[in-house]
N, C-alpha and C. Protein backbone atom coordinates (compact mmCIF):
# COMPACT_ATOMS: atom_id res chain seq x y z
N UNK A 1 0.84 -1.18 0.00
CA UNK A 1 0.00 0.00 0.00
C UNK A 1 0.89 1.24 0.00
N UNK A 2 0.84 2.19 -0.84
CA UNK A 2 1.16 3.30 -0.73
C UNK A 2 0.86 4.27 0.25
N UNK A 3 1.53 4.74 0.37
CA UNK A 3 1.64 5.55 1.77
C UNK A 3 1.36 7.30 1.34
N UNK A 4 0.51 8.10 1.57
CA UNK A 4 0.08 9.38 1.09
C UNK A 4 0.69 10.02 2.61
N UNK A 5 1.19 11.19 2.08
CA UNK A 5 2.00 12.04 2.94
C UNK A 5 2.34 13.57 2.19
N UNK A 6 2.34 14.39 3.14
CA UNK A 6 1.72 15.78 2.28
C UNK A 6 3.70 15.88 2.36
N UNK A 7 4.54 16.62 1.07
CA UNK A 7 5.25 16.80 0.41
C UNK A 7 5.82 17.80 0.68
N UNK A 8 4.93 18.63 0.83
CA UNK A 8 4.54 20.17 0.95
C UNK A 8 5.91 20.62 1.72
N UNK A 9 6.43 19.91 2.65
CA UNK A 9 7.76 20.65 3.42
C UNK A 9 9.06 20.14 2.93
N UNK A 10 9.37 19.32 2.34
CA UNK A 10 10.08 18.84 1.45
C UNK A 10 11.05 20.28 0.84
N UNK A 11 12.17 20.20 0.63
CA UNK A 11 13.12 21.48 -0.29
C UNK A 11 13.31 20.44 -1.46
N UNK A 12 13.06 21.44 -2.74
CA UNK A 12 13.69 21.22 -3.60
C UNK A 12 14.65 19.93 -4.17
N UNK A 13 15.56 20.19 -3.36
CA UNK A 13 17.01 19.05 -3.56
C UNK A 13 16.40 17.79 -2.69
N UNK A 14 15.36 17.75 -1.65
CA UNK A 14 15.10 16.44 -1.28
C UNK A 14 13.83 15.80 -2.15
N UNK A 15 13.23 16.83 -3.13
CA UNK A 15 11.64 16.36 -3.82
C UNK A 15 12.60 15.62 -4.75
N UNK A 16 14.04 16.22 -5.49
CA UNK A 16 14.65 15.43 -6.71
C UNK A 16 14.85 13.98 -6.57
N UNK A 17 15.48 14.00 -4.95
CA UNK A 17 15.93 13.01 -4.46
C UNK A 17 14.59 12.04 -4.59
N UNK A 18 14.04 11.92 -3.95
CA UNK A 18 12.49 11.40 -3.91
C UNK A 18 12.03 10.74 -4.71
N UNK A 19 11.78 12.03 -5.73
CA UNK A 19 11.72 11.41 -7.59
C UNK A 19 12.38 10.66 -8.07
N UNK A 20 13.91 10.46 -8.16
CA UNK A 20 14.85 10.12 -8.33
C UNK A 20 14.89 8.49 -8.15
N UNK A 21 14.58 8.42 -6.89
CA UNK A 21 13.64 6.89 -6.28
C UNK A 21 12.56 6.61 -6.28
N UNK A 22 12.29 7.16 -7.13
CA UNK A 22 10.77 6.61 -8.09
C UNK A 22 9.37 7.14 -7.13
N UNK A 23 9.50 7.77 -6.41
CA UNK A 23 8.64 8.42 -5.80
C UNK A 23 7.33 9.26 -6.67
N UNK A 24 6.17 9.15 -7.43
CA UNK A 24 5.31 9.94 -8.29
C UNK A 24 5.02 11.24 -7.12
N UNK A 25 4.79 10.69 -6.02
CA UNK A 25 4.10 11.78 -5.63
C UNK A 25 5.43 12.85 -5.04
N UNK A 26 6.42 12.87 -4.91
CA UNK A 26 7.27 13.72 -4.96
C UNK A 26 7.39 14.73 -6.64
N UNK A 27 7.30 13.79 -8.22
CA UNK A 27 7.19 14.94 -8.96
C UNK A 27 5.62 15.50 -8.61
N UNK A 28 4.39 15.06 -8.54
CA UNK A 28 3.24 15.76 -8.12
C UNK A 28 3.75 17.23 -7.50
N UNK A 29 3.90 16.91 -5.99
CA UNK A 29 4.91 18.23 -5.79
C UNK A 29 5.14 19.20 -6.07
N UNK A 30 6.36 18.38 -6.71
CA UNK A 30 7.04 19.77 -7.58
C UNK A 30 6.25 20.16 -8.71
N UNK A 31 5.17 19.44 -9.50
CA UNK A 31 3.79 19.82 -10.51
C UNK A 31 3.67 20.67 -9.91
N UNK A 32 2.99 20.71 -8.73
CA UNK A 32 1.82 21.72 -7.98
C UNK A 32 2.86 23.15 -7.76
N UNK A 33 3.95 22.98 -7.03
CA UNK A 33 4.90 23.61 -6.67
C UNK A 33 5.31 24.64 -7.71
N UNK A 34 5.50 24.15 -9.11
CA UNK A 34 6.22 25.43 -10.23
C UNK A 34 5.43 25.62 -11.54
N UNK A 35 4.03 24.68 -11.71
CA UNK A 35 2.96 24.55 -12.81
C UNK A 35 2.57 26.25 -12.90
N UNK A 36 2.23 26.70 -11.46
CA UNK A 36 1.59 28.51 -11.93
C UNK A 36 2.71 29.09 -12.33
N UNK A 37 4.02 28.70 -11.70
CA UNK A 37 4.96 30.05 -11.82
C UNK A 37 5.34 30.23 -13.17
N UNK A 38 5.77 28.70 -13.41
CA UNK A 38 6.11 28.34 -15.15
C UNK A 38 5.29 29.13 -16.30
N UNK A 39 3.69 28.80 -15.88
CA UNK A 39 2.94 29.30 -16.54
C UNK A 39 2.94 30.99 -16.39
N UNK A 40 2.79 31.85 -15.66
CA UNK A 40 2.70 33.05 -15.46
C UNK A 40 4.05 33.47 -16.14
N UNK A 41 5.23 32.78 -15.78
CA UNK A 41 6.65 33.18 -16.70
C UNK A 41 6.35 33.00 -17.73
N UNK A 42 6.00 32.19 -18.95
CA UNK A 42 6.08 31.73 -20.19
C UNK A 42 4.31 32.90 -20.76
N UNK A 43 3.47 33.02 -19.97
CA UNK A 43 2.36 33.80 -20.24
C UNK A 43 2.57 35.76 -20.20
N UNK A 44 3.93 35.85 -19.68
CA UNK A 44 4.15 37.18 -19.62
C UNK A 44 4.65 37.71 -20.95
N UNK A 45 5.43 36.65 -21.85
CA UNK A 45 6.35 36.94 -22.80
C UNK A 45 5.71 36.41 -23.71
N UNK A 46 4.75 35.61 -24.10
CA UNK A 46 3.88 35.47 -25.14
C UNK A 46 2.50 35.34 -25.15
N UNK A 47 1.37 35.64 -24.50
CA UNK A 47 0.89 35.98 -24.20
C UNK A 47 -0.12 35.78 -25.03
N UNK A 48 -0.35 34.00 -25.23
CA UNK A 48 -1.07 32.97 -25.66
C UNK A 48 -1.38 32.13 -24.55
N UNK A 49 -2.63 31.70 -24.05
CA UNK A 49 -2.77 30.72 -23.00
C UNK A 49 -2.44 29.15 -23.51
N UNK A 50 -3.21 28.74 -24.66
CA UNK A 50 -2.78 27.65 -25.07
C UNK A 50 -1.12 26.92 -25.19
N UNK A 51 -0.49 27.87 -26.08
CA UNK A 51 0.93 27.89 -26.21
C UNK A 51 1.72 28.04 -24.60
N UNK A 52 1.22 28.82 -23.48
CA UNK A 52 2.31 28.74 -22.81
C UNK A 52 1.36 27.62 -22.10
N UNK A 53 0.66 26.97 -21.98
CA UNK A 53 0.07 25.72 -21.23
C UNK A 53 0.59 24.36 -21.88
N UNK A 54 1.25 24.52 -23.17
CA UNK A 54 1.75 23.48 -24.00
C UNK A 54 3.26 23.63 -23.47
N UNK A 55 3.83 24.76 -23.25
CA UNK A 55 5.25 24.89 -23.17
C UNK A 55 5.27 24.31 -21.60
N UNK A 56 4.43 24.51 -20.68
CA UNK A 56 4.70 24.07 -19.34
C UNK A 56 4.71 23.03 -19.32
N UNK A 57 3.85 22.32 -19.80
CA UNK A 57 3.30 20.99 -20.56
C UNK A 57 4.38 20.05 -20.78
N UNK A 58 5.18 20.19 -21.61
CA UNK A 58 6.21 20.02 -22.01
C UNK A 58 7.45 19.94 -21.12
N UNK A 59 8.05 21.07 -20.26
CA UNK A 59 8.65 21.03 -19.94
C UNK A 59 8.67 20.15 -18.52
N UNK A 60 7.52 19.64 -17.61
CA UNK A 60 7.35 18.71 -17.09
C UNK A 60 7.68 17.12 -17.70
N UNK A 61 7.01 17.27 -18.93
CA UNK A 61 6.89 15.61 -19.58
C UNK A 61 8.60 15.41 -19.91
N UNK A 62 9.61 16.04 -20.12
CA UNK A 62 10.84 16.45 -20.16
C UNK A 62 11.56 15.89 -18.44
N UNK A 63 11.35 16.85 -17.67
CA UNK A 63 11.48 16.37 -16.34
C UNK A 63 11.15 14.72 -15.76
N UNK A 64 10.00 14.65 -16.22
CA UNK A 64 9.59 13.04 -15.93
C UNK A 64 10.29 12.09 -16.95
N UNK A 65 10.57 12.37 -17.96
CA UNK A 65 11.27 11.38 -18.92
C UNK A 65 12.90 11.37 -18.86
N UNK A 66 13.41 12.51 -18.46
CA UNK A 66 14.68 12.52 -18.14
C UNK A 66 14.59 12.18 -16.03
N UNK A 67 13.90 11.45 -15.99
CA UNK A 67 13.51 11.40 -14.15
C UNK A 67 15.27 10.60 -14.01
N UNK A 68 16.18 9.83 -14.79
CA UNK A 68 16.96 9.28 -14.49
C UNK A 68 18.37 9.92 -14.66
N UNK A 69 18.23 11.29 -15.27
CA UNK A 69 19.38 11.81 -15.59
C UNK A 69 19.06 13.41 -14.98
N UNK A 70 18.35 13.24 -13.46
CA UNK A 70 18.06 14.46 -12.83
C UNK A 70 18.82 14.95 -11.66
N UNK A 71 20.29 13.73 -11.67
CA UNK A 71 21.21 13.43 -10.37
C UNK A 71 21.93 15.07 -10.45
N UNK A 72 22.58 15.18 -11.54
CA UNK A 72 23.43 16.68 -11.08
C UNK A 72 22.77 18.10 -11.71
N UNK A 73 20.99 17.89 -11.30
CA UNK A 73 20.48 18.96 -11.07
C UNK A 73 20.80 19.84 -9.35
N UNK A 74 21.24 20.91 -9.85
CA UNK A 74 21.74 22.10 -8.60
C UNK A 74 20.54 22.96 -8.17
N UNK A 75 20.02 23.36 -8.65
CA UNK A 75 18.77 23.73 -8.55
C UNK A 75 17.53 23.87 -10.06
N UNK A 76 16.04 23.08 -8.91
CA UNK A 76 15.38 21.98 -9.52
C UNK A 76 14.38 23.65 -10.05
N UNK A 77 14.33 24.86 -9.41
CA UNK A 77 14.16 26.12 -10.46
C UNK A 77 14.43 26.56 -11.73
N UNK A 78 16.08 26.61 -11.30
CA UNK A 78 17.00 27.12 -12.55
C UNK A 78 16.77 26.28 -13.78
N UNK A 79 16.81 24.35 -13.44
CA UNK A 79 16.31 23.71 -14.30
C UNK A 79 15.15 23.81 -15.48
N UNK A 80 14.08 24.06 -14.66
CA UNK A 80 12.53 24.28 -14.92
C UNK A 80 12.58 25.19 -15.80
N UNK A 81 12.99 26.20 -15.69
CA UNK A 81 12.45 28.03 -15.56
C UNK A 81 13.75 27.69 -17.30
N UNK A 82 14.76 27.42 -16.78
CA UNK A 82 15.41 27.22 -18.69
C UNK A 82 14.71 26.71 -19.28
N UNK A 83 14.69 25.30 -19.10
CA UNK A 83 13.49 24.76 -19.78
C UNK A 83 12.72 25.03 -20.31
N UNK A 84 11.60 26.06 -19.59
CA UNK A 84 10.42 26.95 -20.18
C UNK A 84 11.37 28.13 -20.97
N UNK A 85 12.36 28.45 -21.28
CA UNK A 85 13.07 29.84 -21.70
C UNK A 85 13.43 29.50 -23.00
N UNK A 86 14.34 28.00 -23.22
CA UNK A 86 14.49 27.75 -24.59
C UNK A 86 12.90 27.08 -25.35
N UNK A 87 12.78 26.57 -24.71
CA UNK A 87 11.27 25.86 -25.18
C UNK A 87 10.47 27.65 -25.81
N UNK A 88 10.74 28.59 -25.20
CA UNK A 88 9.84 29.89 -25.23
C UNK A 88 10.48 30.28 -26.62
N UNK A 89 11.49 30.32 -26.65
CA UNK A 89 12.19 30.43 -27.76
C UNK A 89 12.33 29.80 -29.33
N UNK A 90 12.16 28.78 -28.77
CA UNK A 90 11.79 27.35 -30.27
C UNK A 90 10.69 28.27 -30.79
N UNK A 91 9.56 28.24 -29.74
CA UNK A 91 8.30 28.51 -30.01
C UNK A 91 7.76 30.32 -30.85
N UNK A 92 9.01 31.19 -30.13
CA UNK A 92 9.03 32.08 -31.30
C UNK A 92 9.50 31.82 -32.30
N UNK A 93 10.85 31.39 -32.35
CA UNK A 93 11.29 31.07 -34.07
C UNK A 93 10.25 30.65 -34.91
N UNK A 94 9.83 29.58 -34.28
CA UNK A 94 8.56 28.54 -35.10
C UNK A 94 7.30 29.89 -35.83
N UNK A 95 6.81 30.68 -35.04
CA UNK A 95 6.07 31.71 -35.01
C UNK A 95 6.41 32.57 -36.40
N UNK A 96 8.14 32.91 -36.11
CA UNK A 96 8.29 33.69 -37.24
C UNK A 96 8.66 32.65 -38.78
N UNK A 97 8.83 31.89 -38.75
CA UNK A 97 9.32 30.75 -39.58
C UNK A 97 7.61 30.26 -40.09
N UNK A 98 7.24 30.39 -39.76
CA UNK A 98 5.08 30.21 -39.99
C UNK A 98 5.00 31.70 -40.90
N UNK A 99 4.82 32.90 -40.23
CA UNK A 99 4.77 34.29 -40.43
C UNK A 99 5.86 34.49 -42.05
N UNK A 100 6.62 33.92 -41.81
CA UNK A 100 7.62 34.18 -43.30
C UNK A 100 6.99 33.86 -44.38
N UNK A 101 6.33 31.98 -43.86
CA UNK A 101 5.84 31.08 -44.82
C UNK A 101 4.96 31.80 -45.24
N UNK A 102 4.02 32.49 -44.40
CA UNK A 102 2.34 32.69 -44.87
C UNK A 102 2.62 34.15 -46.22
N UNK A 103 3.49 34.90 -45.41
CA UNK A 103 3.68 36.09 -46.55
C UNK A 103 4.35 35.36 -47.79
N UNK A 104 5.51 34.76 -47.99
CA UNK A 104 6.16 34.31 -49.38
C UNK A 104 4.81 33.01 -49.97
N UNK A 105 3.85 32.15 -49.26
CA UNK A 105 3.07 31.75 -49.67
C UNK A 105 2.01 32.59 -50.39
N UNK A 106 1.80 33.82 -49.79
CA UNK A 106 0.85 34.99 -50.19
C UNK A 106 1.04 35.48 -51.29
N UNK A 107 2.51 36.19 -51.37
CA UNK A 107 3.39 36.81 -52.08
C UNK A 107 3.47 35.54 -53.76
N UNK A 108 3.53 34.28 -53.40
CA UNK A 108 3.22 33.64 -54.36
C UNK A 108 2.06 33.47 -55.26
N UNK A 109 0.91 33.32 -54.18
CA UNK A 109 -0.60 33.01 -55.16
C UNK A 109 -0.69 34.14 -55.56
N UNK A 110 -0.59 35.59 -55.64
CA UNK A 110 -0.82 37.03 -55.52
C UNK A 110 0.22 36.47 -56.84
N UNK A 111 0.85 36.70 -56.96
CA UNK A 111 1.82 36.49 -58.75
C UNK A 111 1.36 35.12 -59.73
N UNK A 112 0.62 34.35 -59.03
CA UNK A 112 0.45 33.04 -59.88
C UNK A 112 -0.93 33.47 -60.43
N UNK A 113 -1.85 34.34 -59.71
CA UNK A 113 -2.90 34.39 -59.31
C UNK A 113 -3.33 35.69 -60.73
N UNK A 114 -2.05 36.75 -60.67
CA UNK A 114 -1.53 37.77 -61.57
C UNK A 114 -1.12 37.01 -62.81
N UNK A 115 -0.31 36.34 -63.06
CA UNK A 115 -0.11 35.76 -64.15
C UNK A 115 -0.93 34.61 -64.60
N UNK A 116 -1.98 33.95 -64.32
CA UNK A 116 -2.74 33.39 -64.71
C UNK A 116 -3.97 34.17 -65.32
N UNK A 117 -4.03 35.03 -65.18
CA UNK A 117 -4.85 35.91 -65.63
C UNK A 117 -4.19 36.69 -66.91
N UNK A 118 -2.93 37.05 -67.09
CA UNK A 118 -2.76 37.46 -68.17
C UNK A 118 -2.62 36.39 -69.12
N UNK A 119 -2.12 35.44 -68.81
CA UNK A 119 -2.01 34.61 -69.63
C UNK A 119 -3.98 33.92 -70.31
N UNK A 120 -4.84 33.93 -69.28
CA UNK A 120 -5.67 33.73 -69.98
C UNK A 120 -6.05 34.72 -70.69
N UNK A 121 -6.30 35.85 -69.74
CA UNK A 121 -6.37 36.98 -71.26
C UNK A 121 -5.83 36.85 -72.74
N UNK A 122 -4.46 36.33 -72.57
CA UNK A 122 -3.73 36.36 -73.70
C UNK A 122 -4.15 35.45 -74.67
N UNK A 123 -4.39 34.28 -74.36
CA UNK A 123 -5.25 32.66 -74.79
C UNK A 123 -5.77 33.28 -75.61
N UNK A 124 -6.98 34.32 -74.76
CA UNK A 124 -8.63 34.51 -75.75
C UNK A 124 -8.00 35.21 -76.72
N UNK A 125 -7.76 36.58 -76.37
CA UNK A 125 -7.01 37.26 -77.47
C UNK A 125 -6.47 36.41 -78.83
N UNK A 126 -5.45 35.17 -78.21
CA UNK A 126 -5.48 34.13 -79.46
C UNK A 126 -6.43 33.30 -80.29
N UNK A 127 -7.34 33.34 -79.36
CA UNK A 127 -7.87 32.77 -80.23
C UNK A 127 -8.95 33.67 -81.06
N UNK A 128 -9.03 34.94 -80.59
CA UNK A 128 -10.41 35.65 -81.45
C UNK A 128 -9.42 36.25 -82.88
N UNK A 129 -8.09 36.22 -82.47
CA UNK A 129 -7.26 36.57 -83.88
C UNK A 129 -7.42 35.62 -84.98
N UNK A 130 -7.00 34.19 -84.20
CA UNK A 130 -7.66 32.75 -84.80
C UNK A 130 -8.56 32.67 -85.80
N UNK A 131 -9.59 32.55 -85.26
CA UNK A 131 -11.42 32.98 -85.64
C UNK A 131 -10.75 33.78 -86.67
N UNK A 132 -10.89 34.78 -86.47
CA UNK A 132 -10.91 35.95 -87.41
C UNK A 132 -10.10 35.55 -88.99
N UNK A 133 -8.57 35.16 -88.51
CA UNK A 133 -7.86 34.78 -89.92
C UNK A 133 -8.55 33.43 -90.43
N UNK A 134 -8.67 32.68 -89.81
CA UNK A 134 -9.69 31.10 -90.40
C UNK A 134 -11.15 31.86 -91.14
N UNK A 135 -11.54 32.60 -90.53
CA UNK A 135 -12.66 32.89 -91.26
C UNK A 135 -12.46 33.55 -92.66
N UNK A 136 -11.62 34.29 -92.57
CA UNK A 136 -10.99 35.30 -94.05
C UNK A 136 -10.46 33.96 -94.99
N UNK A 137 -9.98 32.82 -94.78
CA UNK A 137 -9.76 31.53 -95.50
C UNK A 137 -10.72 31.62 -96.54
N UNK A 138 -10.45 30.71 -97.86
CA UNK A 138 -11.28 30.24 -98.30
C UNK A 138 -11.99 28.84 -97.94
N UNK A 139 -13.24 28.66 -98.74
CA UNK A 139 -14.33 27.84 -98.07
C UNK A 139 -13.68 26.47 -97.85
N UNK A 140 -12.81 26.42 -98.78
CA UNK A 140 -12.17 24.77 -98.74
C UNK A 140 -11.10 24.94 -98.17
N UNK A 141 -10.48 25.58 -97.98
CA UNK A 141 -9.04 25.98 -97.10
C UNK A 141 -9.81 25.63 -95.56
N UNK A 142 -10.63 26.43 -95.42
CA UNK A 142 -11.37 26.31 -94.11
C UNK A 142 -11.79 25.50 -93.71
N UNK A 143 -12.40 24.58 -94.19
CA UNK A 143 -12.70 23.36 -94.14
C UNK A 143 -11.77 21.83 -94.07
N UNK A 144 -10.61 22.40 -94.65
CA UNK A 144 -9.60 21.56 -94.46
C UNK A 144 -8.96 21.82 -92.77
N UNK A 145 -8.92 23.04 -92.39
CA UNK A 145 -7.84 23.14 -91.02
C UNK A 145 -8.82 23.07 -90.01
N UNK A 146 -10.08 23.12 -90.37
CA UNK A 146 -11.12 22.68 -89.10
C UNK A 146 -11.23 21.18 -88.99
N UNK A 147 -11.04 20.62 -90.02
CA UNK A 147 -10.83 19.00 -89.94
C UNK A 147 -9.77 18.78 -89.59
N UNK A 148 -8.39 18.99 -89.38
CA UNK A 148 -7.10 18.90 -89.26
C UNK A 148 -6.67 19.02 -87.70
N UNK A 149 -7.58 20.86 -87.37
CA UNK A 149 -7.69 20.72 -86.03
C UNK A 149 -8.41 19.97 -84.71
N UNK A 150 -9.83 20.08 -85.88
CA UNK A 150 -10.87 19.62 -84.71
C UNK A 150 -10.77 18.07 -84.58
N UNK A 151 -10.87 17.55 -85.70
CA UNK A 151 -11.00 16.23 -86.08
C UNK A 151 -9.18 15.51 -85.82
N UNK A 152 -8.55 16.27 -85.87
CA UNK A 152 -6.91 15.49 -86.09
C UNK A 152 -7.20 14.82 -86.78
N UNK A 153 -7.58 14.98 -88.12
CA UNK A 153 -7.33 14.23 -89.77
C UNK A 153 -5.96 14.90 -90.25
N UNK A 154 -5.67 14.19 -91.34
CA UNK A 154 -4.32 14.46 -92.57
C UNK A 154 -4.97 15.52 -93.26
N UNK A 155 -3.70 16.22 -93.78
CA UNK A 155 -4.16 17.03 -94.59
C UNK A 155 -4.50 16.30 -95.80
């Protein structure tokens, strides 16, 4: 049977320890312990709820998956609080690296969007010149390149 015992007075360097020996409810703890601060840090500087609830998010599931390589943590703050700082950081690059895409994506259909249009313009234009010289043909001339074209017959 597990044994429930409030945490709560525990420092830092003895919750690692804890964890360390497989203790869940020692990271709980430290959850409860740095989940607002993390969040209020990472919510001051970008100032998305979702995104900094993903970055805290994260930087726990990080903590628990590295639970075996948490021995020459010095302080289990300084840890955290980087954590959330480069993670904050990925997460702008990513932002502007999106923001680049959407304008040179923009910047693209806006010219494809421009040149598809002249070019159909240009089409019709060809073809009402078309029309026009086929019609000035004579009757059997005409009749030959409408079979030639329409039909793909021999001349």
């Amino acid at each position: 049977m597990i044994e429930f015992r409030s945490f709560q007075h525990y420092t830092d360097p003895e919750l690692v320890d804890l964890f360390l020996q497989g203790n869940p409810q020692a990271f709980e703890e430290i959850y409860k312990r740095y989940w607002s601060l993390l969040y209020s840090y990472t919510y001051n500087r970008l100032r998305s709820r979702l995104v900094c609830e993903e970055i805290v998010q994260d930087v726990f599931l990080k903590l628990w998956v590295k639970g075996d390589d948490l021995g020459a943590i010095r302080s289990l703050s300084a840890y955290l609080f980087t954590g959330a700082k480069y993670r904050m950081l990925n997460e702008i690059k990513a932002v502007k690296v999106r923001d680049n895409f959407a304008a040179s994506f923009s910047a693209f259909q806006a010219q494809n969007y421009s040149d598809i249009t002249q070019e159909t313009l240009a089409s019709e234009e060809l073809k009402t010149v078309l029309v026009s010289a086929v019609s000035q043909l004579p009757p059997r001339c005409r009749e030959i390149f409408h079979l030639s074209r329409t039909h793909h017959l021999s001349i």
